[in-house]
C-alpha atoms as a PDB file:
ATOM      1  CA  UNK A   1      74.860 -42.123 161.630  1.00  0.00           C
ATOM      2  CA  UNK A   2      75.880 -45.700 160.463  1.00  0.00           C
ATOM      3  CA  UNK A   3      73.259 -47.822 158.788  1.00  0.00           C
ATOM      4  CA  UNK A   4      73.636 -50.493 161.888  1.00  0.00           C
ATOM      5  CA  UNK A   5      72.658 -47.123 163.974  1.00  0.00           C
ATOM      6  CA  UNK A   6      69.984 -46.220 162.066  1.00  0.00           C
ATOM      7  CA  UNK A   7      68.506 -49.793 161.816  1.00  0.00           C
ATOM      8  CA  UNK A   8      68.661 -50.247 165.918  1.00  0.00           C
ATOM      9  CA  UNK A   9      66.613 -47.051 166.177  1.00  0.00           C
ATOM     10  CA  UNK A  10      63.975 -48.426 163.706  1.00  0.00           C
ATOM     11  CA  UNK A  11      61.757 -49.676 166.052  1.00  0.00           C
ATOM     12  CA  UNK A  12      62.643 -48.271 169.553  1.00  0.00           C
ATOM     13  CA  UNK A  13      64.031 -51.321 171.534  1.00  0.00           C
ATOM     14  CA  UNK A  14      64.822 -54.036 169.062  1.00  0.00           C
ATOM     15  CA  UNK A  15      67.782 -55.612 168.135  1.00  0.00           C
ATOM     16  CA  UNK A  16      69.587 -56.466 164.590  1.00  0.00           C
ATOM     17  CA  UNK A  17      71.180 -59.600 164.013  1.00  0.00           C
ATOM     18  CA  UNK A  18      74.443 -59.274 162.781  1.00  0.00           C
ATOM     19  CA  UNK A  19      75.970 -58.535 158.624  1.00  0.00           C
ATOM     20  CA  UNK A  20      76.121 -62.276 157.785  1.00  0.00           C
ATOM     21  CA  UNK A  21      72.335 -62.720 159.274  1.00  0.00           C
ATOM     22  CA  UNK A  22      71.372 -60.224 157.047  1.00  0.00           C
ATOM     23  CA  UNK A  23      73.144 -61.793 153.688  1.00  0.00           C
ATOM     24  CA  UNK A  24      71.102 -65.177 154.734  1.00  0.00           C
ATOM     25  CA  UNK A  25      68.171 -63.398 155.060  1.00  0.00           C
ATOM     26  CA  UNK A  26      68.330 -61.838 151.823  1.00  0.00           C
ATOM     27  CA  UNK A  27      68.673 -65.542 149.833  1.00  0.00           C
ATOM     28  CA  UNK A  28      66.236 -67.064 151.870  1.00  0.00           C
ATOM     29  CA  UNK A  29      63.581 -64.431 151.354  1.00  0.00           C
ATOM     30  CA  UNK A  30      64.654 -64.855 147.107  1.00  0.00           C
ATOM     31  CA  UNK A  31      64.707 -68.600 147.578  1.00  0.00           C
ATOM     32  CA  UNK A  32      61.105 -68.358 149.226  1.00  0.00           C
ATOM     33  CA  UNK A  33      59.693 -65.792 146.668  1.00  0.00           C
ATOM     34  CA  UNK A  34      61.012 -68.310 143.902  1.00  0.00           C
ATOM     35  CA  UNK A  35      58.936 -71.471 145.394  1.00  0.00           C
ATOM     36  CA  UNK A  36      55.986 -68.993 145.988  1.00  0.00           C
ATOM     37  CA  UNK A  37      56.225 -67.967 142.380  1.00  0.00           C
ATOM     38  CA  UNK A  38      56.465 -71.456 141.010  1.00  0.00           C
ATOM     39  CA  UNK A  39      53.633 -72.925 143.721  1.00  0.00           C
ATOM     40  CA  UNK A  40      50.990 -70.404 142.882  1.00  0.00           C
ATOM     41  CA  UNK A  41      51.543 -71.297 139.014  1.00  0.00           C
ATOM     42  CA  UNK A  42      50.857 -74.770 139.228  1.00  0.00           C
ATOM     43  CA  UNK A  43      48.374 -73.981 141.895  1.00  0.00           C
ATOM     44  CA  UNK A  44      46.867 -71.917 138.931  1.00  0.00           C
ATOM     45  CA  UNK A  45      47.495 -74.747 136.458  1.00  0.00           C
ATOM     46  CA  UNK A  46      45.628 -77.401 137.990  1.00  0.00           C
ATOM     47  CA  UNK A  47      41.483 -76.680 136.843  1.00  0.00           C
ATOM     48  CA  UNK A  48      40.566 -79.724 138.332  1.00  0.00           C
ATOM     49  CA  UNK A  49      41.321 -78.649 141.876  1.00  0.00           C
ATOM     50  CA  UNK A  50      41.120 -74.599 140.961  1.00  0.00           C
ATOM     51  CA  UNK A  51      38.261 -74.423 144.271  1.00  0.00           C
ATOM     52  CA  UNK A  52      41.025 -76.194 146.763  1.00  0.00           C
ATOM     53  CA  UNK A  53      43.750 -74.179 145.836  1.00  0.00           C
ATOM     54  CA  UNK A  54      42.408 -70.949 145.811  1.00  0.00           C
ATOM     55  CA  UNK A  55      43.514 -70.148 148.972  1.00  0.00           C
ATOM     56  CA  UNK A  56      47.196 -71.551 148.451  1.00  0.00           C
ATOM     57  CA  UNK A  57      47.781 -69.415 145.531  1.00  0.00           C
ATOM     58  CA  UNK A  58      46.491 -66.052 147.162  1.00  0.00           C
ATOM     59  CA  UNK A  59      48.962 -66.976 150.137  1.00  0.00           C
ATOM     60  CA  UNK A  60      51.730 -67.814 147.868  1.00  0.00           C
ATOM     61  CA  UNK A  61      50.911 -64.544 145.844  1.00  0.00           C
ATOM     62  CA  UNK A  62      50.571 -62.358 149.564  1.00  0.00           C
ATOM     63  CA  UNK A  63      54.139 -64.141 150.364  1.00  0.00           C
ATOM     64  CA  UNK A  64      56.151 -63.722 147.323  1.00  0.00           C
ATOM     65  CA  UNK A  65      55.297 -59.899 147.529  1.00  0.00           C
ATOM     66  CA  UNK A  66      56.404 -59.676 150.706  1.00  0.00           C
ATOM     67  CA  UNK A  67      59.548 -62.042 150.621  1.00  0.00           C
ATOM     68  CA  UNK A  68      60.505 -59.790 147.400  1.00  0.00           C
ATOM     69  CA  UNK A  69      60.162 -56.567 149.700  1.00  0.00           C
ATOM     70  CA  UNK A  70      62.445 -57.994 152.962  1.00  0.00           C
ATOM     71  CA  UNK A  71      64.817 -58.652 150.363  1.00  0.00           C
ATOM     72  CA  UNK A  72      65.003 -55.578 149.015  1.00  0.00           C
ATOM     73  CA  UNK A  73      64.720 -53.701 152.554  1.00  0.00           C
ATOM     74  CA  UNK A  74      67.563 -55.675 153.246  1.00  0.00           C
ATOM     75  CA  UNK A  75      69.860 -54.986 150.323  1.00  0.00           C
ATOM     76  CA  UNK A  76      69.104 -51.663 151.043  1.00  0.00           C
ATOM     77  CA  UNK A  77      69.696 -51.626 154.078  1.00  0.00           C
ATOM     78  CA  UNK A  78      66.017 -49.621 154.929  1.00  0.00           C
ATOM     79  CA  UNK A  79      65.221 -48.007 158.504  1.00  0.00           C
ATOM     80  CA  UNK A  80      62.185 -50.606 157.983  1.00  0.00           C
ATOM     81  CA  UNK A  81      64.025 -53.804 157.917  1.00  0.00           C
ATOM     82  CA  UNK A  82      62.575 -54.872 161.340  1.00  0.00           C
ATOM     83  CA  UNK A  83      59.122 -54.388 160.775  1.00  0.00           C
ATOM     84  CA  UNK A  84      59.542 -55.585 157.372  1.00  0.00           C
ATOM     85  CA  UNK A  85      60.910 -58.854 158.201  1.00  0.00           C
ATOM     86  CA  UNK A  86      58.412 -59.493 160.977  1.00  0.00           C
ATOM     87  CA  UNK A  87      55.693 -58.917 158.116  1.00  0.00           C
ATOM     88  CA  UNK A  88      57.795 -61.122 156.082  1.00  0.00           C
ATOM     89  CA  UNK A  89      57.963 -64.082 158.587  1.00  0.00           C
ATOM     90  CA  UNK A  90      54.417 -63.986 159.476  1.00  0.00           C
ATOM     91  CA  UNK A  91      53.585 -63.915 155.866  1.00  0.00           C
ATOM     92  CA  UNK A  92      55.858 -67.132 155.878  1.00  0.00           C
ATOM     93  CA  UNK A  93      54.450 -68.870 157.947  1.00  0.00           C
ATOM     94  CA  UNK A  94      51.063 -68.500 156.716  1.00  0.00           C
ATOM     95  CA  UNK A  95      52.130 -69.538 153.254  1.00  0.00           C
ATOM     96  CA  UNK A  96      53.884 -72.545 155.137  1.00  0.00           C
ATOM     97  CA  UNK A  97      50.860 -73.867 156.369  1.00  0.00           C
ATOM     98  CA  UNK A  98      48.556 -73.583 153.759  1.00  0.00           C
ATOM     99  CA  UNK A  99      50.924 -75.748 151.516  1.00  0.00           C
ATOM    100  CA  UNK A 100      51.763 -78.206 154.065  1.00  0.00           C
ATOM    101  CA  UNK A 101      47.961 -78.956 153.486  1.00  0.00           C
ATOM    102  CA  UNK A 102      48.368 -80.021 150.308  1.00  0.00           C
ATOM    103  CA  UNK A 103      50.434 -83.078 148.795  1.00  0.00           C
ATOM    104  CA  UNK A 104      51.788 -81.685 145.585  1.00  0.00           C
ATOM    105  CA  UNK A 105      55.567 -81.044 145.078  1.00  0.00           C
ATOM    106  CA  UNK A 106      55.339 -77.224 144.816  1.00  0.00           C
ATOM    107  CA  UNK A 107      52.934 -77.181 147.343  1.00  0.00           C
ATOM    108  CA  UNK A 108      55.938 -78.869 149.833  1.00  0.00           C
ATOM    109  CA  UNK A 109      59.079 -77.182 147.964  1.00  0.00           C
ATOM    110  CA  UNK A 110      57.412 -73.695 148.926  1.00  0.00           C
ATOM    111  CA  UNK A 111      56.056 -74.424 153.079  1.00  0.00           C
ATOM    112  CA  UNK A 112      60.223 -75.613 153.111  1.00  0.00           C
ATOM    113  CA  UNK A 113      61.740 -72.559 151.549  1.00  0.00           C
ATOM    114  CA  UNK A 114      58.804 -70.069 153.660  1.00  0.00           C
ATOM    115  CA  UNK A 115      59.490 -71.727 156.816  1.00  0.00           C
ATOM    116  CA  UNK A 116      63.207 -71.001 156.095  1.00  0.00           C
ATOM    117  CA  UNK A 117      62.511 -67.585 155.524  1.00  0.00           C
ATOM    118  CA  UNK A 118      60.753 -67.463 158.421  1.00  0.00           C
ATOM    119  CA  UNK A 119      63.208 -68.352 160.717  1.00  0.00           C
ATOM    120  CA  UNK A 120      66.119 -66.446 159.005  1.00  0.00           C
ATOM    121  CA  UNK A 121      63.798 -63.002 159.135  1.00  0.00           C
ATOM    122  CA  UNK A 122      62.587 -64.356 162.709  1.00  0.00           C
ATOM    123  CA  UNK A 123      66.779 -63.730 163.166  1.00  0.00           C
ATOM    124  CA  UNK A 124      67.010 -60.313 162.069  1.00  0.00           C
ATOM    125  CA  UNK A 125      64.328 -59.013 165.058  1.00  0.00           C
ATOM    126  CA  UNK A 126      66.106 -61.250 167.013  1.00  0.00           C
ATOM    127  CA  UNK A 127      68.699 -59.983 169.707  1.00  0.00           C
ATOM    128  CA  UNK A 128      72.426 -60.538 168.149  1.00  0.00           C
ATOM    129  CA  UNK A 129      73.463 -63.760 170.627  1.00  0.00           C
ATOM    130  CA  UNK A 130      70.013 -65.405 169.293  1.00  0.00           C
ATOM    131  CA  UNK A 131      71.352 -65.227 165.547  1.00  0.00           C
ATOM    132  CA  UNK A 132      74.323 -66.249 166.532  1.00  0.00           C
ATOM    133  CA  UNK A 133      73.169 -69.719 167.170  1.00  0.00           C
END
């Protein structure tokens, strides 16, 4: 069986966007986990406001965890990639919104790079022509 075989019989029914999709995927997940990384330090880094960004940090911690296992699902090429990268944009997109609360640079540099991720792993559960675009 072909790894494109055994990743459309994953999850009975769903669809895998195509090779290039997947290369995409994989820098946007790294790019994301990087901006997570460097949020929740100077979330960490800033005593002043430690009670306010609490929750950002534990979101940016939950996301980089997860962005660092789509990407290497998806290097893989793992059975798992499409409930991984369904994980992987929800985890996003909850990361995304708690720093688009907040004004500080890292704060906006990591909701941009998740909500990229988000969209590019929203692609690989995605039917092919949907990626496409």
């Amino acid at each position: 069986m072909t790894p494109d075989e055994r990743r459309s019989q994953a999850v009975a029914g769903d669809k895998i966007a195509p090779p290039g999709a997947r290369d995409a995927c994989i820098e946007a997940c790294l790019k994301s986990l990087r901006a997570c990384e460097e949020c929740s330090a100077a979330c960490l880094a800033t005593a002043d406001m430690m009670e306010i960004m609490n929750e950002c940090a534990r979101r940016t911690r939950d996301c980089a965890d997860v962005c660092a296992l789509s990407a290497r699902a998806l290097a893989r090429d793992s059975d798992l990639i499409v409930a991984v990268c369904a994980l992987c944009a929800a985890a996003c997109e909850r990361c995304a919104e708690e720093c688009q609360r907040h004004e500080h640079q890292p704060c906006r540099a990591c909701a941009a790079a998740c909500l990229r991720s988000a969209e590019a792993c929203r692609r690989m559960v995605a039917e092919p022509a949907a990626a496409a675009r």
